[in-house]
N, C-alpha and C. Protein backbone atom coordinates (compact mmCIF):
# COMPACT_ATOMS: atom_id res chain seq x y z
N UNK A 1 3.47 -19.10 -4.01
CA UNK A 1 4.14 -17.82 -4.28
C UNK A 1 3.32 -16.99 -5.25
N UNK A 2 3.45 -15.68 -5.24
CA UNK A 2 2.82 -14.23 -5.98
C UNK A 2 2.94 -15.15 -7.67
N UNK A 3 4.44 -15.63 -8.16
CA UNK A 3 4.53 -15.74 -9.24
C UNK A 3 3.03 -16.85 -10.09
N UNK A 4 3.26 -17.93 -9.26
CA UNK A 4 2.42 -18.84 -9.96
C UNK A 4 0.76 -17.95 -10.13
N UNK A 5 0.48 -17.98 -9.04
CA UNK A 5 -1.16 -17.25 -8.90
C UNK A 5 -0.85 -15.78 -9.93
N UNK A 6 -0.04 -15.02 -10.31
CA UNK A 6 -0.42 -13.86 -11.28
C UNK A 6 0.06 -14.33 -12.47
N UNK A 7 0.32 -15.52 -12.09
CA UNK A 7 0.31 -16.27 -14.29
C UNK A 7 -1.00 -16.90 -14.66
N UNK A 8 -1.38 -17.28 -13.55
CA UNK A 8 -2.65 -18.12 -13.62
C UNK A 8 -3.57 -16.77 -13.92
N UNK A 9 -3.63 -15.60 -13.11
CA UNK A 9 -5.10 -14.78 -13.95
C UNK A 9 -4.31 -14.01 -15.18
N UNK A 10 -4.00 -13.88 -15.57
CA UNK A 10 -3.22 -13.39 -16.87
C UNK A 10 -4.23 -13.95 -17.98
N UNK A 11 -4.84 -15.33 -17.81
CA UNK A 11 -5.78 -15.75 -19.05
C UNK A 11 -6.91 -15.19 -19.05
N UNK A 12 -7.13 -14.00 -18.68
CA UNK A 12 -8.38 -13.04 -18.56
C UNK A 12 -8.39 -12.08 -19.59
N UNK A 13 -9.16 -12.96 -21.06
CA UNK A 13 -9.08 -12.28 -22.61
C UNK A 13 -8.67 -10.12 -22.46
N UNK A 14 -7.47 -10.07 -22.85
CA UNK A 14 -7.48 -8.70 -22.92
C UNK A 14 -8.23 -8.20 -24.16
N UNK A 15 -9.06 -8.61 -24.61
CA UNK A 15 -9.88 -8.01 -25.99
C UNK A 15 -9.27 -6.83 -26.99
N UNK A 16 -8.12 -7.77 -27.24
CA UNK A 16 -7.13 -7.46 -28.36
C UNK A 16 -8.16 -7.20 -29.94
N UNK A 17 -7.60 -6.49 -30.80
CA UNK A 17 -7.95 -6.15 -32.11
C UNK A 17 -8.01 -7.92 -32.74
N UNK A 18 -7.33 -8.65 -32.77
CA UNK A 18 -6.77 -9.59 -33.48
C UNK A 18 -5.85 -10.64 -32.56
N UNK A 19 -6.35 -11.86 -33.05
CA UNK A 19 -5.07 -13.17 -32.34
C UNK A 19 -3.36 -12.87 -32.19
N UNK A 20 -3.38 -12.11 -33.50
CA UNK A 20 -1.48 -11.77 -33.58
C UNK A 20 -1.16 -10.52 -32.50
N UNK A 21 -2.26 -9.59 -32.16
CA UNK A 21 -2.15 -8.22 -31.18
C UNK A 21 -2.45 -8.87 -29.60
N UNK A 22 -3.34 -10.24 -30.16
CA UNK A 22 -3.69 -10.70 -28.39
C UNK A 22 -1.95 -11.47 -28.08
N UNK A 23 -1.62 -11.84 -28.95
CA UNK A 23 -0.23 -12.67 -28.68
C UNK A 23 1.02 -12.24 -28.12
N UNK A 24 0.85 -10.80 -28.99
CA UNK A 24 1.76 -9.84 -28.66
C UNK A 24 1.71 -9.40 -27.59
N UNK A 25 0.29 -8.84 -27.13
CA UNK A 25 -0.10 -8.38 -25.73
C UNK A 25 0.11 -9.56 -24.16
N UNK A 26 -0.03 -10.74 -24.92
CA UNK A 26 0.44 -11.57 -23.85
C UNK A 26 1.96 -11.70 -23.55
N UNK A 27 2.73 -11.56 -24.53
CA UNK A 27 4.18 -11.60 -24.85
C UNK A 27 4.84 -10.74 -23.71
N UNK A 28 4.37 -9.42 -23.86
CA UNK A 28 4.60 -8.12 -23.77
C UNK A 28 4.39 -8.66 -21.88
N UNK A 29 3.13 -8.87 -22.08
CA UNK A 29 2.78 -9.02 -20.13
C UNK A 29 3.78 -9.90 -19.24
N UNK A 30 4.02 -11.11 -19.98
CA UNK A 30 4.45 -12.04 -19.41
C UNK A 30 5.97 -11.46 -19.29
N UNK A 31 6.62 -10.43 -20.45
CA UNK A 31 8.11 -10.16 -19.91
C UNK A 31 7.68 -8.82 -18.81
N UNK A 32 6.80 -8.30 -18.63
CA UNK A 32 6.45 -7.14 -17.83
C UNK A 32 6.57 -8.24 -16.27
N UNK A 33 5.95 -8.87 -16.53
CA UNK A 33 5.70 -10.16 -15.22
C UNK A 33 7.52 -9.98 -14.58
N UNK A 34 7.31 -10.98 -15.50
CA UNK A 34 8.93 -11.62 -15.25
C UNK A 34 10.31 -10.51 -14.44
N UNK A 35 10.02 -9.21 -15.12
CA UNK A 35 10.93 -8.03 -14.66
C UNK A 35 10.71 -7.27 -13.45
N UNK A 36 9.26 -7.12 -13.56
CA UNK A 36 8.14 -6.27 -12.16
C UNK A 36 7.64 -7.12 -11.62
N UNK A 37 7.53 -8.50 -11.13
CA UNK A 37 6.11 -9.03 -10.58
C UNK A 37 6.84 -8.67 -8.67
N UNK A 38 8.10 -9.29 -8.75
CA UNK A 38 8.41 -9.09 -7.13
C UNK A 38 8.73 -7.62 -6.84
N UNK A 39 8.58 -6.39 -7.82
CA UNK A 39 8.69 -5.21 -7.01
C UNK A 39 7.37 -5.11 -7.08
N UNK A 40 5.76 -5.02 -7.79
CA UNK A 40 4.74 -5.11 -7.48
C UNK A 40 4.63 -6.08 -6.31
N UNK A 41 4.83 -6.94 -5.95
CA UNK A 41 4.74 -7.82 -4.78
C UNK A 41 5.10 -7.27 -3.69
N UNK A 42 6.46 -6.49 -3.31
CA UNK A 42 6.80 -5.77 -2.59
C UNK A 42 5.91 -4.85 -1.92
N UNK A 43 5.58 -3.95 -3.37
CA UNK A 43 5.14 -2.34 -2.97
C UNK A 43 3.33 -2.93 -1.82
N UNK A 44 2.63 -3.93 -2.19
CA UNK A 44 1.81 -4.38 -1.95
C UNK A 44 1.67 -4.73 -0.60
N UNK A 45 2.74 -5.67 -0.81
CA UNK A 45 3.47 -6.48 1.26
C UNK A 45 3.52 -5.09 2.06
N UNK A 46 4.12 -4.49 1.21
CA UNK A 46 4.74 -3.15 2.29
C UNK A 46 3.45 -2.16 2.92
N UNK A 47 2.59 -2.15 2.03
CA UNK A 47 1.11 -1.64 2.41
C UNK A 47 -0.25 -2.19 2.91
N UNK A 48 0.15 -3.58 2.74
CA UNK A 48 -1.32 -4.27 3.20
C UNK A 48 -0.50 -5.43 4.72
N UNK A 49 0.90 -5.49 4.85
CA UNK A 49 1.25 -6.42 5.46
C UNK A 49 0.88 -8.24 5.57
N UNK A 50 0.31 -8.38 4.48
CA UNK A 50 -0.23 -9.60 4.29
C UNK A 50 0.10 -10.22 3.27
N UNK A 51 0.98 -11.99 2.98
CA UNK A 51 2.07 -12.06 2.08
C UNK A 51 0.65 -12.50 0.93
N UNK A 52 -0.37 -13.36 1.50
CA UNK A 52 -1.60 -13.80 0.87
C UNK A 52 -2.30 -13.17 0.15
N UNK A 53 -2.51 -11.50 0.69
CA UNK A 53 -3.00 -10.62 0.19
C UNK A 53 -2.10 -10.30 -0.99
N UNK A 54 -0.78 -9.65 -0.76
CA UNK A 54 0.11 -9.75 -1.69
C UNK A 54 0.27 -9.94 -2.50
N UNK A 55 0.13 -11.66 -2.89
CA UNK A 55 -0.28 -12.54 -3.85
C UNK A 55 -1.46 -11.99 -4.79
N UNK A 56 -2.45 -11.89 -4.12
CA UNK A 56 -3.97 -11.66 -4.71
C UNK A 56 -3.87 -10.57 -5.89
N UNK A 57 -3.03 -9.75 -4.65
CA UNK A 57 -3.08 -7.92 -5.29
C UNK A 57 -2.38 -8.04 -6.74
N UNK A 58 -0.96 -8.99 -6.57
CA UNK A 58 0.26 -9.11 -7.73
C UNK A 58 -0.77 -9.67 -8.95
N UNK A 59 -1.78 -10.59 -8.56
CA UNK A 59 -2.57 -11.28 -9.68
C UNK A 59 -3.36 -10.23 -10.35
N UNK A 60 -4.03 -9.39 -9.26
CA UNK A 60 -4.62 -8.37 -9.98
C UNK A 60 -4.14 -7.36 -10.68
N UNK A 61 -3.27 -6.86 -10.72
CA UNK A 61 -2.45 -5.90 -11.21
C UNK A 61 -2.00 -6.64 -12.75
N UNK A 62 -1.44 -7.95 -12.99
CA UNK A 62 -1.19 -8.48 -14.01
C UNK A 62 -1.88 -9.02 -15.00
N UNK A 63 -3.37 -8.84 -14.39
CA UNK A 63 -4.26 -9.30 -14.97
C UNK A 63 -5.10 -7.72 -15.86
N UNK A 64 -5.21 -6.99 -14.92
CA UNK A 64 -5.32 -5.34 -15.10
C UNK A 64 -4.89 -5.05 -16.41
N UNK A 65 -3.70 -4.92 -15.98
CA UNK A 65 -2.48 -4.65 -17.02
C UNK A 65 -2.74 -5.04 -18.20
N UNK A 66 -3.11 -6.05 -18.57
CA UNK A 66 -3.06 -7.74 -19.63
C UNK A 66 -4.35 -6.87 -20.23
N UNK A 67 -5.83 -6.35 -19.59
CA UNK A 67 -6.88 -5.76 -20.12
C UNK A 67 -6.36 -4.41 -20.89
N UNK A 68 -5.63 -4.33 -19.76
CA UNK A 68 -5.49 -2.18 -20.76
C UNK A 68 -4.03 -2.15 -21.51
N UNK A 69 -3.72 -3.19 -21.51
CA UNK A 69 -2.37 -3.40 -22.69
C UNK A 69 -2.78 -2.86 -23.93
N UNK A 70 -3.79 -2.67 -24.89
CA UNK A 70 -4.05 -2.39 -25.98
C UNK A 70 -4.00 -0.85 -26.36
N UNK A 71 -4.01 -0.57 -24.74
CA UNK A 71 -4.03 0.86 -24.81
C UNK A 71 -3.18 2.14 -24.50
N UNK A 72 -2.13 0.57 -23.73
CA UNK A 72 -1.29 1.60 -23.22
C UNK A 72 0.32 1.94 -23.93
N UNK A 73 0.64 3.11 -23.93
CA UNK A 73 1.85 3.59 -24.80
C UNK A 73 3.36 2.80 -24.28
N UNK A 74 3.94 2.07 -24.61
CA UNK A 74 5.16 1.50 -23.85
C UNK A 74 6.57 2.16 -24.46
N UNK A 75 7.01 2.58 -23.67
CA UNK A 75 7.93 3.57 -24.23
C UNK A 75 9.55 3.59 -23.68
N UNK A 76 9.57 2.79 -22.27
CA UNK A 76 10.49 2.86 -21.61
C UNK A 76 10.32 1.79 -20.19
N UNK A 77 11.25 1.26 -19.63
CA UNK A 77 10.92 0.68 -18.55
C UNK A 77 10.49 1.32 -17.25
N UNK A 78 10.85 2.52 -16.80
CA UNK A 78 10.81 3.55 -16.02
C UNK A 78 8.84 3.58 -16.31
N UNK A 79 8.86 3.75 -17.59
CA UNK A 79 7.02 3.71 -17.88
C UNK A 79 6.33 2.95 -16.98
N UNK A 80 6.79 1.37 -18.04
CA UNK A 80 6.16 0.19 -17.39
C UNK A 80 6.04 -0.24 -15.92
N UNK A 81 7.28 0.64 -15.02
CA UNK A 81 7.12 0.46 -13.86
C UNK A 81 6.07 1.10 -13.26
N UNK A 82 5.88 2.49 -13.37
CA UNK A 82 5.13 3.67 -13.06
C UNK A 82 3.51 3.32 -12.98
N UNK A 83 3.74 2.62 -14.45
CA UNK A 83 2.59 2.11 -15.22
C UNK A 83 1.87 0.59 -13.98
N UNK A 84 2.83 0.01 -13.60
CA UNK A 84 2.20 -0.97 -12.75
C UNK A 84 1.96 -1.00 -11.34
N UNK A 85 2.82 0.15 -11.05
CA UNK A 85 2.79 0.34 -9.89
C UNK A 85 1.34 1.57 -9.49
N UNK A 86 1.16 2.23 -10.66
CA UNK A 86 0.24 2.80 -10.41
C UNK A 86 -1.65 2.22 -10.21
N UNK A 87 -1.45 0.66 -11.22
CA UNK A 87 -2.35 -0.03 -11.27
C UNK A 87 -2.46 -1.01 -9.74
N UNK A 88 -1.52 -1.09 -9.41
CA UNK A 88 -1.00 -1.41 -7.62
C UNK A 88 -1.71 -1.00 -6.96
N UNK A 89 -1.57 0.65 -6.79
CA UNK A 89 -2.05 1.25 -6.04
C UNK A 89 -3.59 1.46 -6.18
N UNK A 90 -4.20 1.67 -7.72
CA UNK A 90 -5.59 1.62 -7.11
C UNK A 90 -6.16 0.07 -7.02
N UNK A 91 -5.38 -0.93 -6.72
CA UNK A 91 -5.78 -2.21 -6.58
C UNK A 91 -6.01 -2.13 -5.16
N UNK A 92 -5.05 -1.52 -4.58
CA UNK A 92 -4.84 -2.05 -2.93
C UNK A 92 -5.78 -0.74 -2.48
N UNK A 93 -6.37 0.11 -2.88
CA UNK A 93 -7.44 1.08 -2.35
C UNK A 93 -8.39 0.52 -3.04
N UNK A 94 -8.81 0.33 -4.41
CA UNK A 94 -10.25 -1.12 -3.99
C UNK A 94 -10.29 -1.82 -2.74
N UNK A 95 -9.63 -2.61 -2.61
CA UNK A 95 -9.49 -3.77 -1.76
C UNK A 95 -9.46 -3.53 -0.21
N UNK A 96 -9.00 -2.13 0.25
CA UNK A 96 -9.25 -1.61 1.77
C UNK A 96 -10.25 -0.44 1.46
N UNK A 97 -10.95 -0.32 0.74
CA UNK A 97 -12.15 0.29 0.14
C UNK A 97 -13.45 -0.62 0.78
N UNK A 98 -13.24 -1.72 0.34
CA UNK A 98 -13.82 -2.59 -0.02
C UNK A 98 -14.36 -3.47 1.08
N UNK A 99 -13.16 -3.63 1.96
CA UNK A 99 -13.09 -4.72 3.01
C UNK A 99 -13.61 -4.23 4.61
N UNK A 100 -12.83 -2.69 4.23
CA UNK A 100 -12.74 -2.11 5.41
C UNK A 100 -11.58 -2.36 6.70
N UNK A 101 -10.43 -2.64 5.92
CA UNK A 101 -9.00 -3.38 6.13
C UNK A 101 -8.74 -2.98 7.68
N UNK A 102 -8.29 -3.51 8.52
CA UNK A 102 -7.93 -2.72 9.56
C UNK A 102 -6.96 -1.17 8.91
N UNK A 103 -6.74 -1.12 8.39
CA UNK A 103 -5.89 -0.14 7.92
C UNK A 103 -6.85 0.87 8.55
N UNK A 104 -7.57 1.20 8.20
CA UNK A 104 -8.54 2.28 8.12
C UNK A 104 -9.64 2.69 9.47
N UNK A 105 -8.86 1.72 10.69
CA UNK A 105 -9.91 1.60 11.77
C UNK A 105 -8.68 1.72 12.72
N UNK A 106 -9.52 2.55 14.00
CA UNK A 106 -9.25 3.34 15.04
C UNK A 106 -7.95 2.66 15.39
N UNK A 107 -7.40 3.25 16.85
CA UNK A 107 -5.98 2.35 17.23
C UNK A 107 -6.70 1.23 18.40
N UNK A 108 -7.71 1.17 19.17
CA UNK A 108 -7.76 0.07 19.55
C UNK A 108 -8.24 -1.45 18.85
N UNK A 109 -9.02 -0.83 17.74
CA UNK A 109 -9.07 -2.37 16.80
C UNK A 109 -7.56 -2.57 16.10
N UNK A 110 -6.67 -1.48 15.42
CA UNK A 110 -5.60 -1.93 15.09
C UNK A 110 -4.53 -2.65 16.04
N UNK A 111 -4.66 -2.14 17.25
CA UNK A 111 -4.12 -3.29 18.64
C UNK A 111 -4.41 -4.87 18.50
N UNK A 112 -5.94 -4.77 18.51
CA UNK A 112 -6.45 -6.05 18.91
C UNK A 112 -6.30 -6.57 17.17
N UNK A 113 -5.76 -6.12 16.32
CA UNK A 113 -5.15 -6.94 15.06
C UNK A 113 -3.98 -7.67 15.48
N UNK A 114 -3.13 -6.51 16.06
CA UNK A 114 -1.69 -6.77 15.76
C UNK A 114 -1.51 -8.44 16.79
N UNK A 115 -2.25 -7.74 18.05
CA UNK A 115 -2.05 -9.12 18.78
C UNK A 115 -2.81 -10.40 18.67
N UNK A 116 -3.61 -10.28 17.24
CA UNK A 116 -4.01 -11.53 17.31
C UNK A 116 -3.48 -12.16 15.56
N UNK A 117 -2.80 -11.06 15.26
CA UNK A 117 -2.12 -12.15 13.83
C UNK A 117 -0.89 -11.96 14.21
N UNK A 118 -0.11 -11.74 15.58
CA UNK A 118 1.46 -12.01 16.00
C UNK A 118 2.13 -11.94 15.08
N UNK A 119 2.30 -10.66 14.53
CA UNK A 119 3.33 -10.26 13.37
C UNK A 119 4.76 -10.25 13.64
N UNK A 120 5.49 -11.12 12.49
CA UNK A 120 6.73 -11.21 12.81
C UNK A 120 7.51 -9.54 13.11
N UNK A 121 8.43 -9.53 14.02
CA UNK A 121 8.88 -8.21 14.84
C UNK A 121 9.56 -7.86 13.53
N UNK A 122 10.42 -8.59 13.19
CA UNK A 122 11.93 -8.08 12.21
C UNK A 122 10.88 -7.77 11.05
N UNK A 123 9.99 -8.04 10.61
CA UNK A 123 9.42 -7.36 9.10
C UNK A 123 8.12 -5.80 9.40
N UNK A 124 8.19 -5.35 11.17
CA UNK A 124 6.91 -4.59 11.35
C UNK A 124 8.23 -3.36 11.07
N UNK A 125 7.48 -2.29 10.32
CA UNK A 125 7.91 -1.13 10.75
C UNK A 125 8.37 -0.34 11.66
N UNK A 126 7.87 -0.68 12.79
CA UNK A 126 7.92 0.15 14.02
C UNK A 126 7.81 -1.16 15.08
N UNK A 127 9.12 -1.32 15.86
CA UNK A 127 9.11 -2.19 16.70
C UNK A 127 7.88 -2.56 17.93
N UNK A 128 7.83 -3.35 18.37
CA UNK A 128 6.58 -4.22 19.28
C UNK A 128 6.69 -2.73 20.43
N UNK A 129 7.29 -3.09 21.21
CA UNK A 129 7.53 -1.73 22.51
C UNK A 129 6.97 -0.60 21.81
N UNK A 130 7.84 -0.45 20.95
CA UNK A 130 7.64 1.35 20.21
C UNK A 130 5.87 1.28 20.03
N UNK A 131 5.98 -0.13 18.74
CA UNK A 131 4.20 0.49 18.55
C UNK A 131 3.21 0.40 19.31
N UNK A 132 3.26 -0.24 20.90
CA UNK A 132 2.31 0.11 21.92
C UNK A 132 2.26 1.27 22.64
N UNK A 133 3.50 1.63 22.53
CA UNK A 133 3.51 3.30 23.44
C UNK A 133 2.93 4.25 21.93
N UNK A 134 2.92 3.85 20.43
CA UNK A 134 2.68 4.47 19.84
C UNK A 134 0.24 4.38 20.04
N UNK A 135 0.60 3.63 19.78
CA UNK A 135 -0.90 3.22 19.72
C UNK A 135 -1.52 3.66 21.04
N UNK A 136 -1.21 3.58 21.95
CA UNK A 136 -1.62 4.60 23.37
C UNK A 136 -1.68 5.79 22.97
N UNK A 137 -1.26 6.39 22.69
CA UNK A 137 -0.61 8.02 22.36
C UNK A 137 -1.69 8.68 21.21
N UNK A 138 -2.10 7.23 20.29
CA UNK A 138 -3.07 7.40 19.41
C UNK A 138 -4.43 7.71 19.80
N UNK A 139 -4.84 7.38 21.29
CA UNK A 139 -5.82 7.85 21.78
C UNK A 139 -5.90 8.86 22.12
N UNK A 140 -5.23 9.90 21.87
CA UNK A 140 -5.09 11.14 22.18
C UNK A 140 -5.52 12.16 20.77
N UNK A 141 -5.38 11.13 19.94
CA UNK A 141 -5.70 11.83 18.53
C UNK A 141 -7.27 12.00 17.72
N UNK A 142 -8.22 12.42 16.73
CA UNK A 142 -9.52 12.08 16.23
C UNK A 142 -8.87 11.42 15.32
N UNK A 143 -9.95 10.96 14.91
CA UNK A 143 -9.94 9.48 14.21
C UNK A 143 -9.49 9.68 12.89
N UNK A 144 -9.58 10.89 12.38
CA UNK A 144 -8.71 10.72 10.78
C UNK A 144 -7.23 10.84 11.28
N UNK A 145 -6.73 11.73 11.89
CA UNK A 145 -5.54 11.85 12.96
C UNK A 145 -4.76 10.48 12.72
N UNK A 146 -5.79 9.15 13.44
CA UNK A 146 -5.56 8.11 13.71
C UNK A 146 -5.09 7.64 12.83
N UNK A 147 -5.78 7.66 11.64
CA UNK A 147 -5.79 6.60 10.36
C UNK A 147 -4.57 7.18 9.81
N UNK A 148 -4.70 8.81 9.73
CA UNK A 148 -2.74 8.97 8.72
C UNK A 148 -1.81 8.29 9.11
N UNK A 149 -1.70 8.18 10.88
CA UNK A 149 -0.48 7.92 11.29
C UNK A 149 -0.31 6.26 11.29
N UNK A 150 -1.85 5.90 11.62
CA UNK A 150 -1.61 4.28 11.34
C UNK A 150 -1.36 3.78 9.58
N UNK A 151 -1.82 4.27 8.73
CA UNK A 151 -1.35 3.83 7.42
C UNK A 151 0.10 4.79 6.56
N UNK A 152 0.03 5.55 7.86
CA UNK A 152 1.78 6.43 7.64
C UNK A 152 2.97 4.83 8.09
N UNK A 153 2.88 4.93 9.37
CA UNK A 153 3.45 3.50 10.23
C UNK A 153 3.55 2.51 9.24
N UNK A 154 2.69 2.18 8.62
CA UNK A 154 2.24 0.89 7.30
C UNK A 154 2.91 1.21 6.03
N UNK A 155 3.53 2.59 5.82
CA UNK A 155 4.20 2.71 4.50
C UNK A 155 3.39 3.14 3.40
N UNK A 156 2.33 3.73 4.05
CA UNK A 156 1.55 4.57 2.91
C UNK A 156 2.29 5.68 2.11
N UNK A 157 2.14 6.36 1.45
CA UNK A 157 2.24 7.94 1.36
C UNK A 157 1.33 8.70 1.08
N UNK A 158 1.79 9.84 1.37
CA UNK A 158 0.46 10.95 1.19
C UNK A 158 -0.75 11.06 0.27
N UNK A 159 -0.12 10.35 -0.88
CA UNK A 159 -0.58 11.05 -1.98
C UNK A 159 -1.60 9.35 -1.72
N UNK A 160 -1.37 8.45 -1.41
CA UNK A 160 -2.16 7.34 -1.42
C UNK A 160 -3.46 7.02 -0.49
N UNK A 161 -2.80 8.10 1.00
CA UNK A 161 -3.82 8.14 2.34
C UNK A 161 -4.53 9.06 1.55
N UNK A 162 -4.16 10.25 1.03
CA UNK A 162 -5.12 11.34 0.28
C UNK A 162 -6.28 10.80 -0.81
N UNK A 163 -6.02 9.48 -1.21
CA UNK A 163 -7.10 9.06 -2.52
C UNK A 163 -8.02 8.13 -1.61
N UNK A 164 -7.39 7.53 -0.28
CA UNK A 164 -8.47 6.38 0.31
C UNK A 164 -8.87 7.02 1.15
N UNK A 165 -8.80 8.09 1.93
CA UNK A 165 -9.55 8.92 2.67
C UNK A 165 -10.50 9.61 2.07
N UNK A 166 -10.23 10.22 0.48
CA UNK A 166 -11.54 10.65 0.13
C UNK A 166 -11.00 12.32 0.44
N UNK A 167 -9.48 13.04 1.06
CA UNK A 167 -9.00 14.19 1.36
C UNK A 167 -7.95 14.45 0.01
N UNK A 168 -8.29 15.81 0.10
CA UNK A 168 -7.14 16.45 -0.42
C UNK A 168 -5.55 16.05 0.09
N UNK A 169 -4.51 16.32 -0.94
CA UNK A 169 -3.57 15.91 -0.18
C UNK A 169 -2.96 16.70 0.80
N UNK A 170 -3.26 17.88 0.65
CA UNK A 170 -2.81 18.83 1.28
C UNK A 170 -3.33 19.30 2.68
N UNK A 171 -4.83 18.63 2.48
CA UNK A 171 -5.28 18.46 3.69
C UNK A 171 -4.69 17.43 4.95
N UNK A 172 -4.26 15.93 4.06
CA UNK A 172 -3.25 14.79 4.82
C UNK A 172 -2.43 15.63 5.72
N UNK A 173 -1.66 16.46 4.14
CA UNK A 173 -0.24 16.80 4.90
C UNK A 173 -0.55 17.54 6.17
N UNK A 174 -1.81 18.38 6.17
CA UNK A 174 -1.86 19.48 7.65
C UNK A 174 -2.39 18.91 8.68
N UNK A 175 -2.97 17.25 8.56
CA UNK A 175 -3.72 16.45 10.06
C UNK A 175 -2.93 15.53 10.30
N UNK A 176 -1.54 15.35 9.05
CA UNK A 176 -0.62 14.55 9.63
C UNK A 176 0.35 15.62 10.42
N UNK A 177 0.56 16.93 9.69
CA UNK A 177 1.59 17.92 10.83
C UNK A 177 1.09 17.61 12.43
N UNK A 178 -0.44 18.18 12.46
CA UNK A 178 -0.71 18.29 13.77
C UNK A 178 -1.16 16.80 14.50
N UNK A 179 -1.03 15.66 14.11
CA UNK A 179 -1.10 14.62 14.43
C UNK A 179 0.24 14.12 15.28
N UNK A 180 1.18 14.37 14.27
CA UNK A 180 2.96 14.18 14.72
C UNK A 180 3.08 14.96 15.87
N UNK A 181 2.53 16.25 15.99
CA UNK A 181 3.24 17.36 16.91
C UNK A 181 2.24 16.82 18.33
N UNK A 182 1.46 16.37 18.20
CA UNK A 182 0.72 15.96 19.45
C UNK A 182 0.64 14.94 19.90
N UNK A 183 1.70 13.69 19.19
CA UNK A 183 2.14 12.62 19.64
C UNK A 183 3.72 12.78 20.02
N UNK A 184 4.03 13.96 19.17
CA UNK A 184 5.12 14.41 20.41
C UNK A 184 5.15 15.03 21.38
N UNK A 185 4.06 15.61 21.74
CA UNK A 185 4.29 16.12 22.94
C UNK A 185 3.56 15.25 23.90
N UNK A 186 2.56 13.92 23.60
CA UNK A 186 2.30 13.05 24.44
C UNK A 186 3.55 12.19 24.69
N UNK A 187 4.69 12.47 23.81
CA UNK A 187 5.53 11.12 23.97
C UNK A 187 6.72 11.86 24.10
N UNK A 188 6.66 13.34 24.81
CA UNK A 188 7.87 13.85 25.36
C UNK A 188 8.78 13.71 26.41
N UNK A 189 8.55 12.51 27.19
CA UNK A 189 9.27 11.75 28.17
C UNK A 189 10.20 11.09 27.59
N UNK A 190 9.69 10.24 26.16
CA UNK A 190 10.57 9.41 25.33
C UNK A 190 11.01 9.86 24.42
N UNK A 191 12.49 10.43 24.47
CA UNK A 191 12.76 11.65 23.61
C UNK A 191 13.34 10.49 22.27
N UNK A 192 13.74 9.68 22.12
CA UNK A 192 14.54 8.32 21.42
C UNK A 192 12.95 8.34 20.54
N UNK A 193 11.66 7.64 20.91
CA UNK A 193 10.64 7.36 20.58
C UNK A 193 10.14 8.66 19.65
N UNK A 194 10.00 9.91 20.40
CA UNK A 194 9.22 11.22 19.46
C UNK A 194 10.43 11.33 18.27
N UNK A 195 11.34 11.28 18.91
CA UNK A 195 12.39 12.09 17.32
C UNK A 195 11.97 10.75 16.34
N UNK A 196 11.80 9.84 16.19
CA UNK A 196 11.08 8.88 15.47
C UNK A 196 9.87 8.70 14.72
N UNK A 197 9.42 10.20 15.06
CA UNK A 197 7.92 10.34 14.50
C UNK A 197 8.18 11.86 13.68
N UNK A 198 9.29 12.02 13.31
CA UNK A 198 8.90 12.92 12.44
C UNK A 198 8.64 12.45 10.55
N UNK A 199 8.15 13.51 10.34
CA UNK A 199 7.45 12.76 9.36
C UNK A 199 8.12 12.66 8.59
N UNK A 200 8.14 11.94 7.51
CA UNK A 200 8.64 11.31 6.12
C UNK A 200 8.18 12.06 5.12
N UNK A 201 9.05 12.88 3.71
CA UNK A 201 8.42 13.42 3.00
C UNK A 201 7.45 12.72 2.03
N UNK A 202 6.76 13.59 1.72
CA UNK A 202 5.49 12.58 1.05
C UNK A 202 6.01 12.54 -0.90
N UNK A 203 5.85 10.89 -0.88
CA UNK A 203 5.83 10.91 -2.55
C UNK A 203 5.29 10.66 -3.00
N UNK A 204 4.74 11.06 -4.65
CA UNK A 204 3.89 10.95 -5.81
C UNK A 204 3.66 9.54 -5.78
């Protein structure tokens, strides 16, 4: 489980002023752990779909954290959440930065993912049926096109496809408009399926 593996890197010296500030700073992490580790675990699952990865990401983030504790203002829990979840997020854009995640690749390699790590149905976003008529439809799109709607599908948001694409966000928002509107009108036979693709407002 996420818990054991992000206690284990936690012993990664946060280069505290002093033994009594490193103590404190561990104190401090370990109840940050204890309160946030399974909604950091969550936000992670929900974006990379991988419980292993998950794990990795939760370690990194707590370990993160544990380094820039000395620096950071704690003021409220609403903070500390913000605060970890934001270290989340540029964990999991290293890491499909990095890898070159399917996330970030066309719809026929994201096909030949889905059917070869047989993802459980009840935890995919978008049902088995739905996401093959979706992923067809994706060939109709260019390839950044591709990637909003496949890491849209995955539970991205804007403001997150906007930092790993390397786009403005505002740019997202106008290749995800015309992305949606031309997978609805490829998927205007299936009127159940298109009203399903409208978009989700984008959050911070």
């Amino acid at each position: 489980m996420f818990g054991r593996r992000a206690r284990k890197s936690s012993t990664i010296a946060p280069g505290s002023a002093s033994p009594e500030a490193d103590r404190r700073d561990r104190e401090a992490i370990a109840a940050l752990y204890d309160r946030f580790a399974p909604r950091v675990h969550a936000y992670a699952l929900q974006r990379l779909h991988d419980p292993d990865l998950a794990d990795d990401i939760t370690s990194t983030v707590f370990a993160r954290a544990l380094a820039a504790m000395p620096s950071f203002d704690r003021r409220h829990d609403t903070a500390d959440e913000g605060w970890l979840l934001a270290i989340a997020r540029n964990a999991i854009i290293d890491h499909v930065r990095a890898h070159r995640r399917l996330t970030i690749l066309d719809a026929e390699m994201y096909r030949r993912h889905l059917h070869a790590t047989s993802p459980d149905p009840a935890g995919a976003p978008v049902a088995p049926d739905e996401r093959e008529r979706l992923l067809d439809a994706l060939g109709k799109l260019t390839s950044t096109q591709q990637r909003i709607v496949l890491l849209r599908v995955q539970g991205w948001n804007g403001v997150e496809i906007a930092e790993l694409l390397d786009m403005s966000h505002g740019a997202v928002r106008a290749a995800q408009h015309r992305a949606y509107a031309r997978l609805r009108d490829v998927l205007a036979n299936d009127t159940v399926f298109a009203t399903d693709l409208t978009p989700e407002p984008d959050h911070a």
